[in-house]
N, C-alpha and C. Protein backbone atom coordinates (compact mmCIF):
# COMPACT_ATOMS: atom_id res chain seq x y z
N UNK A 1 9.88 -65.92 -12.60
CA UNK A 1 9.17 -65.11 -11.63
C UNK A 1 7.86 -65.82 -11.28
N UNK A 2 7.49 -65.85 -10.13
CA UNK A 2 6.17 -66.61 -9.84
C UNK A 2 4.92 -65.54 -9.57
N UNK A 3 3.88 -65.88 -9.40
CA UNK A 3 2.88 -65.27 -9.82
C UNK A 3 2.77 -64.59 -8.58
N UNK A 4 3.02 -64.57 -7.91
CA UNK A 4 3.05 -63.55 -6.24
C UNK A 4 4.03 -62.61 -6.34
N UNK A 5 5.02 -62.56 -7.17
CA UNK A 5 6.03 -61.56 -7.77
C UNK A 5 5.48 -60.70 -8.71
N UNK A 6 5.06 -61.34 -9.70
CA UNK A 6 4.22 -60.16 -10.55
C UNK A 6 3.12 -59.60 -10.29
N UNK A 7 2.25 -60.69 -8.80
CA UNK A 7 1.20 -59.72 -8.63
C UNK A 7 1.97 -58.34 -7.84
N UNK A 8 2.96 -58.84 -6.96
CA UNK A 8 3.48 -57.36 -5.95
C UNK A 8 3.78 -56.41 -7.34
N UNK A 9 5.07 -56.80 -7.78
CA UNK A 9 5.12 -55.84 -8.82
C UNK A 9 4.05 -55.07 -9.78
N UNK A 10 2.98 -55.29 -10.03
CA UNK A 10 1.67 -55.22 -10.44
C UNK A 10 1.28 -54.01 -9.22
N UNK A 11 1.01 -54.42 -8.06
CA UNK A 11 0.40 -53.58 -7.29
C UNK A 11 1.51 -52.36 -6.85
N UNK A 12 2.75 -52.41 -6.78
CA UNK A 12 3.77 -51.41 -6.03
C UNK A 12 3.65 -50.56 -8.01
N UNK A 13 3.48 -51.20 -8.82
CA UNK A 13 3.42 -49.91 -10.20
C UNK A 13 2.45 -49.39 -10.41
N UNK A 14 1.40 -49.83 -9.74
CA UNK A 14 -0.22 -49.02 -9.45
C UNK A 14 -0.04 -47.96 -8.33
N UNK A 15 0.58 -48.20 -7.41
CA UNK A 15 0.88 -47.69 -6.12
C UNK A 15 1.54 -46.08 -6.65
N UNK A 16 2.33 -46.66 -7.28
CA UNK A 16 3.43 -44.99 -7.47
C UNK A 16 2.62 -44.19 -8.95
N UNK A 17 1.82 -45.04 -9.56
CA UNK A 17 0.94 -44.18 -10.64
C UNK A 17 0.19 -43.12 -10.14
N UNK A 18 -0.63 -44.15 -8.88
CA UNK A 18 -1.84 -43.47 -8.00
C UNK A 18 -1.08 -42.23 -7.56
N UNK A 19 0.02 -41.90 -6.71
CA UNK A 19 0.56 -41.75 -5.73
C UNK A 19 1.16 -40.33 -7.02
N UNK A 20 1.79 -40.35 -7.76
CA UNK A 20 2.04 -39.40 -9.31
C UNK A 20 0.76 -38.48 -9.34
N UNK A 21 0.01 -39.40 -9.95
CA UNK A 21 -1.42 -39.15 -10.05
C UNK A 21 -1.76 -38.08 -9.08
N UNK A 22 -1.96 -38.40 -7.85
CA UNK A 22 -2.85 -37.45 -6.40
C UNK A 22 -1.41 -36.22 -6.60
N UNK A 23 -0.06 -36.65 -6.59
CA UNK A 23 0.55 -35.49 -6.94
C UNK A 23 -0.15 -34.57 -7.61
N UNK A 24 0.10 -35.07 -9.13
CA UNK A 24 -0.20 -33.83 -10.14
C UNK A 24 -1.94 -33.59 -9.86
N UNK A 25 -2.82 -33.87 -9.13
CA UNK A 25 -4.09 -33.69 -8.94
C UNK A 25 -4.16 -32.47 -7.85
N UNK A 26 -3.10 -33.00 -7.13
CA UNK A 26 -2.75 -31.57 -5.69
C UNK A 26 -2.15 -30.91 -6.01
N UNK A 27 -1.17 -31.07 -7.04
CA UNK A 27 -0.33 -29.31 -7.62
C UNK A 27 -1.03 -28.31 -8.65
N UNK A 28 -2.06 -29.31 -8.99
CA UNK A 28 -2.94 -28.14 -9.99
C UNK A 28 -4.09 -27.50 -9.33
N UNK A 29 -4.37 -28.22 -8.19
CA UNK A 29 -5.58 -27.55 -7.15
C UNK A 29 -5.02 -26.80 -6.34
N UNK A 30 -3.88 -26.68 -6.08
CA UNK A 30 -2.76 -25.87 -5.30
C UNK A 30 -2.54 -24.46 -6.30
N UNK A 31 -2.62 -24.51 -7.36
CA UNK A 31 -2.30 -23.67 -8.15
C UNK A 31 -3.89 -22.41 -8.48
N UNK A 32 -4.35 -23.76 -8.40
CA UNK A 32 -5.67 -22.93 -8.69
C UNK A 32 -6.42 -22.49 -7.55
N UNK A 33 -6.21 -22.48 -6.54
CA UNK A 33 -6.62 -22.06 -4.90
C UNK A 33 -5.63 -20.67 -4.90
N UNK A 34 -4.52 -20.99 -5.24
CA UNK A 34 -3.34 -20.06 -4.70
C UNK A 34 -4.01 -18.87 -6.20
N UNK A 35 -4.54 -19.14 -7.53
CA UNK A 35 -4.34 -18.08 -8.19
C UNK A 35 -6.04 -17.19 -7.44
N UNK A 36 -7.05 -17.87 -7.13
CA UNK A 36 -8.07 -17.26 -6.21
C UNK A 36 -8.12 -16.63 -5.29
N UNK A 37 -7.18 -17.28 -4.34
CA UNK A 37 -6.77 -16.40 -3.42
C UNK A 37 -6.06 -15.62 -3.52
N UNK A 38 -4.76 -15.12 -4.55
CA UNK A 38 -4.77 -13.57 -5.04
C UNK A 38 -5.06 -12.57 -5.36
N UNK A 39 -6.18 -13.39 -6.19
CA UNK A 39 -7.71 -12.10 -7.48
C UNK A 39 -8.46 -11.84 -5.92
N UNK A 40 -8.57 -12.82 -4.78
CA UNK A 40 -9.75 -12.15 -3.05
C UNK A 40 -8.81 -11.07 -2.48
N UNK A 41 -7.50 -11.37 -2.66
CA UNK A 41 -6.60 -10.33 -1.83
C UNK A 41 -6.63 -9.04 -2.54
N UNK A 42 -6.20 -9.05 -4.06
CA UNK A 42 -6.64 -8.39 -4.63
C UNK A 42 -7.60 -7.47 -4.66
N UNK A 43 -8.85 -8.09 -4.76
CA UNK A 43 -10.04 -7.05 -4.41
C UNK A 43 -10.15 -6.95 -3.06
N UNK A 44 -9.63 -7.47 -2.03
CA UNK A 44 -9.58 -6.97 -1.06
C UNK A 44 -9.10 -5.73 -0.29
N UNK A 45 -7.51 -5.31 -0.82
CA UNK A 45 -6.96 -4.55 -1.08
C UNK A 45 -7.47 -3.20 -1.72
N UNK A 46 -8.32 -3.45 -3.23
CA UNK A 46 -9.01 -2.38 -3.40
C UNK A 46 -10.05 -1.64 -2.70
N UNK A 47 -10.51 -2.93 -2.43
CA UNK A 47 -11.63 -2.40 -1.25
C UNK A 47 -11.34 -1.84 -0.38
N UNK A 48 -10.07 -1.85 0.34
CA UNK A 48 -9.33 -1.49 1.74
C UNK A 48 -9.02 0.31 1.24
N UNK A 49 -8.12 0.37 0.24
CA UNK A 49 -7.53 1.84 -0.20
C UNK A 49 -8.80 2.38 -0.64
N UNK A 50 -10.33 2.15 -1.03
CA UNK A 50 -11.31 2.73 -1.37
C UNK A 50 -11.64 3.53 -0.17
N UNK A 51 -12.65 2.45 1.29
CA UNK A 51 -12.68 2.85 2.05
C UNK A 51 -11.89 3.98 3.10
N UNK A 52 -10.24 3.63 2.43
CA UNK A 52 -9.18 4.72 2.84
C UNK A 52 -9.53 5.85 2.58
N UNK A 53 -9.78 6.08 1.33
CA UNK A 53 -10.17 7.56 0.88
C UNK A 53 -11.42 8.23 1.27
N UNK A 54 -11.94 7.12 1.42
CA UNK A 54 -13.50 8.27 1.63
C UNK A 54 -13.46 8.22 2.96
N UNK A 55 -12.78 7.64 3.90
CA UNK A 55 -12.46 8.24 5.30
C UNK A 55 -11.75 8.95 5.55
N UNK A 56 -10.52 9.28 4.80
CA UNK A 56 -9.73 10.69 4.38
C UNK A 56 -10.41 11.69 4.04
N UNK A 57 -11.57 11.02 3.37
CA UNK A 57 -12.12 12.81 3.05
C UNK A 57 -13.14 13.36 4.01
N UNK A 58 -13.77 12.07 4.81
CA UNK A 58 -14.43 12.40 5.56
C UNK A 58 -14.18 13.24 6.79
N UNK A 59 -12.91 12.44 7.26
CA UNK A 59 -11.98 12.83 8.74
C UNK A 59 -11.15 13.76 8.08
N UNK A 60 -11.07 14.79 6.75
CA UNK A 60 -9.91 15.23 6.80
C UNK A 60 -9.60 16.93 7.90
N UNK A 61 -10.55 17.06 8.23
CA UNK A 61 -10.11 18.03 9.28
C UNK A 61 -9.08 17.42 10.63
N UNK A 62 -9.64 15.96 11.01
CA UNK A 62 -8.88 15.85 12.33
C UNK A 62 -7.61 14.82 11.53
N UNK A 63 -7.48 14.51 10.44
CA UNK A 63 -6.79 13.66 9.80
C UNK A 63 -5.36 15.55 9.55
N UNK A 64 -5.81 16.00 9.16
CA UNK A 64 -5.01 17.89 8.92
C UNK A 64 -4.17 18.05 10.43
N UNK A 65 -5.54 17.58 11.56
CA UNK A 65 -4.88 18.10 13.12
C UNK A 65 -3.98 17.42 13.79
N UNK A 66 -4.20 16.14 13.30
CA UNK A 66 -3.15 14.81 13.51
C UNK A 66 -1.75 14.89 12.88
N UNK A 67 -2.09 15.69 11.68
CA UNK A 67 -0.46 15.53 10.88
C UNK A 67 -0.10 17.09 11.50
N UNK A 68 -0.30 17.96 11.64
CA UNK A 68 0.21 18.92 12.06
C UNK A 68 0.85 18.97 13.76
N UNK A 69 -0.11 18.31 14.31
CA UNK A 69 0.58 17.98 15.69
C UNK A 69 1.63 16.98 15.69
N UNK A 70 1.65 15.93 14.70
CA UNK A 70 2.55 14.74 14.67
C UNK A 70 3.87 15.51 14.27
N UNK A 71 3.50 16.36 13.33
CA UNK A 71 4.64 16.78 12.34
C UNK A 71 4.92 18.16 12.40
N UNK A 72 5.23 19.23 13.43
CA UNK A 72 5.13 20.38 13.70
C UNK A 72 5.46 21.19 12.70
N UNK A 73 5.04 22.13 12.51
CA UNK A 73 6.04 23.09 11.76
C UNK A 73 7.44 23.34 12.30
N UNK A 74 8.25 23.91 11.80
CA UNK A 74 9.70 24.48 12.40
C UNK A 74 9.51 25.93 12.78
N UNK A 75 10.05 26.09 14.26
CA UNK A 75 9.22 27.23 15.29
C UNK A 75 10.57 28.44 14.66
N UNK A 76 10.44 29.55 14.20
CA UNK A 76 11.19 30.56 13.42
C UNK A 76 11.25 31.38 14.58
N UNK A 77 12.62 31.79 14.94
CA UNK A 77 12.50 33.40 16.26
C UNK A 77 11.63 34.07 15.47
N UNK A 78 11.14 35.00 16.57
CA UNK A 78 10.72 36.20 16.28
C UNK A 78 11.15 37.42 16.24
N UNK A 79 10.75 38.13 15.01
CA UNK A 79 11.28 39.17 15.03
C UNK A 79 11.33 40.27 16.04
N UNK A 80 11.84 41.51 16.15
CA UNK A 80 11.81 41.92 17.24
C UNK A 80 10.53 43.12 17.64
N UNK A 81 10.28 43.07 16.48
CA UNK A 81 8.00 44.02 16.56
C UNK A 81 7.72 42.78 17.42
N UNK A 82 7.76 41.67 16.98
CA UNK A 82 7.36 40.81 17.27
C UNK A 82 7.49 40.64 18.89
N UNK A 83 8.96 40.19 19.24
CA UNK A 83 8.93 40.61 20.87
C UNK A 83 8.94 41.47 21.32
N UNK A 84 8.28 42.44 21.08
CA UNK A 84 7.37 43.44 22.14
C UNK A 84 6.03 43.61 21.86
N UNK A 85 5.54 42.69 21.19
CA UNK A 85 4.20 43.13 21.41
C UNK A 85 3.47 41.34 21.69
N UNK A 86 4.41 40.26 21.85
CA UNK A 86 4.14 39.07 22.76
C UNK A 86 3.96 39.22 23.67
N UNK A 87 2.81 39.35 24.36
CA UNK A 87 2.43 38.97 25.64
C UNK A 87 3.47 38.03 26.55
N UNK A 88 3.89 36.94 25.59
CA UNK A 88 4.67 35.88 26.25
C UNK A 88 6.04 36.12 25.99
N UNK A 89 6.66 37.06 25.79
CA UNK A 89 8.07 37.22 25.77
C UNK A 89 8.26 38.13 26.72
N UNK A 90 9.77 37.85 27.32
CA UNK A 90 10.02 38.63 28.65
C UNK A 90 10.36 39.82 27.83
N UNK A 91 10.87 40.01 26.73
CA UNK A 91 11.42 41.50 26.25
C UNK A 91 10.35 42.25 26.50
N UNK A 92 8.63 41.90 26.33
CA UNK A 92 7.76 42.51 26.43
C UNK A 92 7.03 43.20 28.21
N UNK A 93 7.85 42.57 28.96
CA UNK A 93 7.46 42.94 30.27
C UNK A 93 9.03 43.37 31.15
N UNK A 94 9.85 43.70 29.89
CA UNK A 94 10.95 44.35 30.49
C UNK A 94 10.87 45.58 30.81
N UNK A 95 10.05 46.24 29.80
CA UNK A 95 10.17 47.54 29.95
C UNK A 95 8.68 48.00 31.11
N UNK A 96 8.03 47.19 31.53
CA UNK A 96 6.89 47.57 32.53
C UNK A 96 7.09 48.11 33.40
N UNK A 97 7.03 48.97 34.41
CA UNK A 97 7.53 49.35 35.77
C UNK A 97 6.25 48.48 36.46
N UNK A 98 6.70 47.62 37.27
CA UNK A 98 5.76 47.08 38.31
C UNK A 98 5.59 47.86 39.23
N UNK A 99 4.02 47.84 39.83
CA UNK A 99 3.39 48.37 40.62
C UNK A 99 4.04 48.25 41.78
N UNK A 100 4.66 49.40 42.87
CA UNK A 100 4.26 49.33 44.13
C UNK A 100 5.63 50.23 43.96
């Protein structure tokens, strides 16, 4: 082997050390970015459902008017006291004699 052979070989086994090397240097800074940026999401998150609540308790009157309009009750007939003394039921203006 001549000496321009072992220098390449010399430099291409430095090459893939380095090259290993910056690997395992970027998978452990990868690891350790990625476990930080969980513990920020994390408290981020808490922070988010905190502020949730104390604007729930703040808004909870129109937060009450929102779910009740979103989510109606189920409208039950009425009984029949009931339609006759509704203004808004025709049973109640059946029995009227109109004027004239």
């Amino acid at each position: 082997m001549t000496d321009l052979q072992k220098v390449f070989l010399f430099y291409t086994f430095l090459y893939f050390v380095l090259k290993g090397a910056l690997y395992v240097v970027l998978y452990v800074a990868l690891v350790v970015a990625e476990k930080l940026a969980r513990r920020r999401h994390e408290q981020f998150l808490a922070y988010v459902r905190k502020k949730r609540a104390e604007e729930q308790v703040r808004w909870q009157v129109a937060y009450n008017l929102y779910y009740k309009k979103k989510h109606p009750q189920e409208n039950k007939p009425l009984e029949l006291s009931q339609l006759f003394t509704n203004p808004n039921s025709f049973s109640a203006h059946s029995y009227v004699k109109s004027p004239g």
